[in-house]
Each structure stands twice: as structure tokens, then as C-alpha cells.
C-alpha atoms as a PDB file:
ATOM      1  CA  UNK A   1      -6.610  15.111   7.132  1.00  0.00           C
ATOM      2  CA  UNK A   2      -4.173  12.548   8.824  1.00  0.00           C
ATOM      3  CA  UNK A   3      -0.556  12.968   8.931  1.00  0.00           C
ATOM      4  CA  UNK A   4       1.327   9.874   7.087  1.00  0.00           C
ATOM      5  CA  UNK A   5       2.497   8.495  10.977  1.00  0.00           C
ATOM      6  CA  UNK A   6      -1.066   8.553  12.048  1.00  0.00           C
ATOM      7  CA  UNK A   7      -2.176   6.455   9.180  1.00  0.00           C
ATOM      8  CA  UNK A   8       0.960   4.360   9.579  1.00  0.00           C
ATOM      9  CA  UNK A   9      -0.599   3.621  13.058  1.00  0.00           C
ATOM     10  CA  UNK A  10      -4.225   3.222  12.519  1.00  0.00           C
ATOM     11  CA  UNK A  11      -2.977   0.519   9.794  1.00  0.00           C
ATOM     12  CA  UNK A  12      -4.150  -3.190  11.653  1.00  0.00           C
ATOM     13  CA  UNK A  13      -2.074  -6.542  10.046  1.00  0.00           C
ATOM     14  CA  UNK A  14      -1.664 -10.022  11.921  1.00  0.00           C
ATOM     15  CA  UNK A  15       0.382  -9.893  14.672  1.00  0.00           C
ATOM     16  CA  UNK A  16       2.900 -12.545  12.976  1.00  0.00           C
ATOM     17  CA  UNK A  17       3.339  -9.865   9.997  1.00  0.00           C
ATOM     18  CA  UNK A  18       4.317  -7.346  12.165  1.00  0.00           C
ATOM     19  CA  UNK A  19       6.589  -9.089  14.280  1.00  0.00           C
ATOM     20  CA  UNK A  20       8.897 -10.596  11.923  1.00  0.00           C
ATOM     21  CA  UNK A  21       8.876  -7.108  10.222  1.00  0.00           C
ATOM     22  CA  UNK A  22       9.799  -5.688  12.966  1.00  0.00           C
ATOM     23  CA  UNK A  23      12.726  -8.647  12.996  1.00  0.00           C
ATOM     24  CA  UNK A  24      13.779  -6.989   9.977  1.00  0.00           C
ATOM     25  CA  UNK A  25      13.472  -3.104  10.638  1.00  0.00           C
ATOM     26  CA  UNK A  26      16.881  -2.810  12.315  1.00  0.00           C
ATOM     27  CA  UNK A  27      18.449  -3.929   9.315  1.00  0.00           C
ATOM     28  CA  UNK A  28      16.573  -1.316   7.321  1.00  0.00           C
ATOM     29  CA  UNK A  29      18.616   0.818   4.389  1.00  0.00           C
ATOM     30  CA  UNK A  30      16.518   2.650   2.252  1.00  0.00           C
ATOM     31  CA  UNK A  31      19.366   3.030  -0.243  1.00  0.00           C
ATOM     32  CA  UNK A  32      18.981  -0.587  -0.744  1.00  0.00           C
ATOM     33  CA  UNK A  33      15.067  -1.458   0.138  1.00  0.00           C
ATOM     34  CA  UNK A  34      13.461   1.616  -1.574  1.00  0.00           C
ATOM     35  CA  UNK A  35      14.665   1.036  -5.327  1.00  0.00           C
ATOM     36  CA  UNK A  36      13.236  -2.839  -5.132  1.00  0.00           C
ATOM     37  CA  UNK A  37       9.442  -1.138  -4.164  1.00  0.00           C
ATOM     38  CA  UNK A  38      10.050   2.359  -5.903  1.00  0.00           C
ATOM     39  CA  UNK A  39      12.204   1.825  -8.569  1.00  0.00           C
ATOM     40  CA  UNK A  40      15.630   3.259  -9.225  1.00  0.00           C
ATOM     41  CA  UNK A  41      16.504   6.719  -9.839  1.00  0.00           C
ATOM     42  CA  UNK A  42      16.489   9.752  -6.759  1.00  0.00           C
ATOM     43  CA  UNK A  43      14.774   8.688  -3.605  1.00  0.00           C
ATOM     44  CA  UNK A  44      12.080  10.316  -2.390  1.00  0.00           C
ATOM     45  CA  UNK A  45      11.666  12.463   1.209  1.00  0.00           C
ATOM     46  CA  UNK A  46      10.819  10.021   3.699  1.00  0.00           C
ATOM     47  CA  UNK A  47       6.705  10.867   3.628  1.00  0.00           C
ATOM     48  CA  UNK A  48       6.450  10.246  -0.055  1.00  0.00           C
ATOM     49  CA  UNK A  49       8.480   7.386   0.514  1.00  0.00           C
ATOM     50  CA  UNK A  50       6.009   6.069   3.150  1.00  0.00           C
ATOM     51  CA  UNK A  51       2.853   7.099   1.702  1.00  0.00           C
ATOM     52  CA  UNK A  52       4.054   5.005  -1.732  1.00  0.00           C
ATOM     53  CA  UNK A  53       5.131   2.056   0.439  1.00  0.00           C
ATOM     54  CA  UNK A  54       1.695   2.034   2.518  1.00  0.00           C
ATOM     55  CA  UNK A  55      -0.100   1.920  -0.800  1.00  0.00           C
ATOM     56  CA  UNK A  56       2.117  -1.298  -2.362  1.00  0.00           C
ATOM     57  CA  UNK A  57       1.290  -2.615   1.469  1.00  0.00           C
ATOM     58  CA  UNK A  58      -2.077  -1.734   1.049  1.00  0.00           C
ATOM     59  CA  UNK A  59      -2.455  -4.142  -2.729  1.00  0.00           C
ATOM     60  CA  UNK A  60      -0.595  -6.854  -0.627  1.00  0.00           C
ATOM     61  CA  UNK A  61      -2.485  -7.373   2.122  1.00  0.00           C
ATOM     62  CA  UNK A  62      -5.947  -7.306  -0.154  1.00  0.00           C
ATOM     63  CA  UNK A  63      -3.756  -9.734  -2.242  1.00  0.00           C
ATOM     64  CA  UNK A  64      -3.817 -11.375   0.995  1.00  0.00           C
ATOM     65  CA  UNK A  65      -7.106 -11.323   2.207  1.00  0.00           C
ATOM     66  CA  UNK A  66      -8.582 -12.553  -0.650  1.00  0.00           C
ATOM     67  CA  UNK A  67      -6.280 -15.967  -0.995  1.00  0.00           C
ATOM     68  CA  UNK A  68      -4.658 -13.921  -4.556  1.00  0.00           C
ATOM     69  CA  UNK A  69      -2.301 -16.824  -6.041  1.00  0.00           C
ATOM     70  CA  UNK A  70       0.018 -13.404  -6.850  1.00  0.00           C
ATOM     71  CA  UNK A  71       0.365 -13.138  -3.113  1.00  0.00           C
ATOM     72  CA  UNK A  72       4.171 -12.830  -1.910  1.00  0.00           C
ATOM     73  CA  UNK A  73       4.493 -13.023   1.426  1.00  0.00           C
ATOM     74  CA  UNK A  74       8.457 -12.190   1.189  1.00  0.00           C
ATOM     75  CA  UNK A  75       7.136  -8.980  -0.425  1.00  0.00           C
ATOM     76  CA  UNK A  76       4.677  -8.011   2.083  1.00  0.00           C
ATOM     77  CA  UNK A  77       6.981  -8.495   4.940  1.00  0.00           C
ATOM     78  CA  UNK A  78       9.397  -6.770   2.874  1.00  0.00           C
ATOM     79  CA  UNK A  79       7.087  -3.723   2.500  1.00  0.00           C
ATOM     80  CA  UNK A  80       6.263  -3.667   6.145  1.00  0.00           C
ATOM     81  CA  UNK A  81      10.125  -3.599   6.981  1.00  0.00           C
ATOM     82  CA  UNK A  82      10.539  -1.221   4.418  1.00  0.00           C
ATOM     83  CA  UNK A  83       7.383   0.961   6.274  1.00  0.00           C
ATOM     84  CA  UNK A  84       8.811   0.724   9.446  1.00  0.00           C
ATOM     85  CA  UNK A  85      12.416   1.860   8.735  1.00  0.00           C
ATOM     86  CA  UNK A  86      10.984   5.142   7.229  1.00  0.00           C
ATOM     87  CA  UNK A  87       8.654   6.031   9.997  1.00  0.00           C
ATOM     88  CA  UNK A  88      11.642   5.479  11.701  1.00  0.00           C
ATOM     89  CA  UNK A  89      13.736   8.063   9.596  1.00  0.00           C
ATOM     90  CA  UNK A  90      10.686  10.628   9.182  1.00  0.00           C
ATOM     91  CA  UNK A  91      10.173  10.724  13.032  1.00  0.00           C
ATOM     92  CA  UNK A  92      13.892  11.197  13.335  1.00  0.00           C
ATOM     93  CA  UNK A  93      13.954  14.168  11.185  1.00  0.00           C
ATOM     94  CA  UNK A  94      10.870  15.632  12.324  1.00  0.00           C
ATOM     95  CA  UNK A  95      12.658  15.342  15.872  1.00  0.00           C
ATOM     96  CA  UNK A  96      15.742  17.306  14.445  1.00  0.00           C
ATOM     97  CA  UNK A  97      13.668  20.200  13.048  1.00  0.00           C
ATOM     98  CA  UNK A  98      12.362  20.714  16.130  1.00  0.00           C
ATOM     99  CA  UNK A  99      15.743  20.783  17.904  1.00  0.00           C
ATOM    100  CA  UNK A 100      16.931  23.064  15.265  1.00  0.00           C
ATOM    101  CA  UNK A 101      18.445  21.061  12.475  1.00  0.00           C
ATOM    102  CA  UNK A 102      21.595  21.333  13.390  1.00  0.00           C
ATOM    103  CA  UNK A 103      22.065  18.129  12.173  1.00  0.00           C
ATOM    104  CA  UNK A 104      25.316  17.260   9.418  1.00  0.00           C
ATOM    105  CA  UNK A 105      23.060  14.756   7.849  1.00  0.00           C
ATOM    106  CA  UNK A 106      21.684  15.873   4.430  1.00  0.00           C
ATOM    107  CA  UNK A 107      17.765  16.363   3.984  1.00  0.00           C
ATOM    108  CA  UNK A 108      15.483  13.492   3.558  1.00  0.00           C
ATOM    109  CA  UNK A 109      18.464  11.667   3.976  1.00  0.00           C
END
């Protein structure tokens, strides 16, 4: 079986999808972007987080391939940002375990 960050990269979109996602990544803050695609409440660990998001993705872009009306591209890019910034966070705190965790930052944080 595939770790999430290998799907995550196997995962082919249009090139203009990606880019202005990754336009948006730096801005990323899961406190703000996870609630609007998870819902409110506790957050999840950052691979629950992206395996949830890569399914939404995954209803957008057939949404998308098939010409849906209920297509959102704001949402889709949205999703892809929102993708991004955890990979981001989970490769982070993969990188930390490794060195130890002596990190101050709380878990799945």
C-alpha cells in the first residue's frame, strides 16, 4: 500500500490548476482552510487531513472532467491549496520525528 505523499504525487491535474495552487500554498492555514472542506470541530493529524482533502479533490476534478454544471473551480483550487499546505506540514513533522521531536510545536499541529 502507498503512503498518503506517494499518492499525493502520483495525482496528475492541468498544469494551470497546479500552478495557481501553488500561488496559494504559501498562504496556507489549516486553522482557517480545513473547517471550510472538513467541517468545524477538532482538526484532524495532517494524513487524515490529506487523505479527506484528496478525496473532495478527487469528486472535483471528475466534476471537472465531465463538464458537471456543480463544478467550482474556486473550490478545486481551493482543495489543491489546501492539499499542498498539508503535505507541506506532514513532511515537516515526519522530518522532526526523525530528528528527534524535539520540537515545542504540539502534535499534528
Amino acid at each position: 500500500m502507498q503512503d498518503v505523499l506517494s499518492l499525493l504525487a502520483s495525482l496528475r491535474r492541468p498544469g494551470l490548476l497546479i500552478r495557481a495552487a501553488r500561488h496559494g500554498q504559501d498562504d496556507y492555514n489549516r486553522k482557517a482552510h480545513l473547517p471550510r472542506h472538513l467541517g468545524y470541530g477538532v482538526l484532524p493529524r495532517h494524513g487524515a487531513a490529506l487523505l479527506r482533502l484528496m478525496e473532495l479533490e478527487a469528486d472535483q476534478n471528475a466534476k471537472r472532467a465531465a463538464g458537471d454544471a456543480g463544478y467550482a473551480l474556486s473550490t478545486h483550487v481551493d482543495l489543491l491549496i489546501a492539499m499542498m499546505g498539508e503535505a507541506r506540514l506532514l513532511r515537516q513533522a515526519q522530518a522532526e520525528a526523525r530528528a528527534g521531536g524535539d520540537s515545542l510545536a504540539a502534535p499534528g499541529a
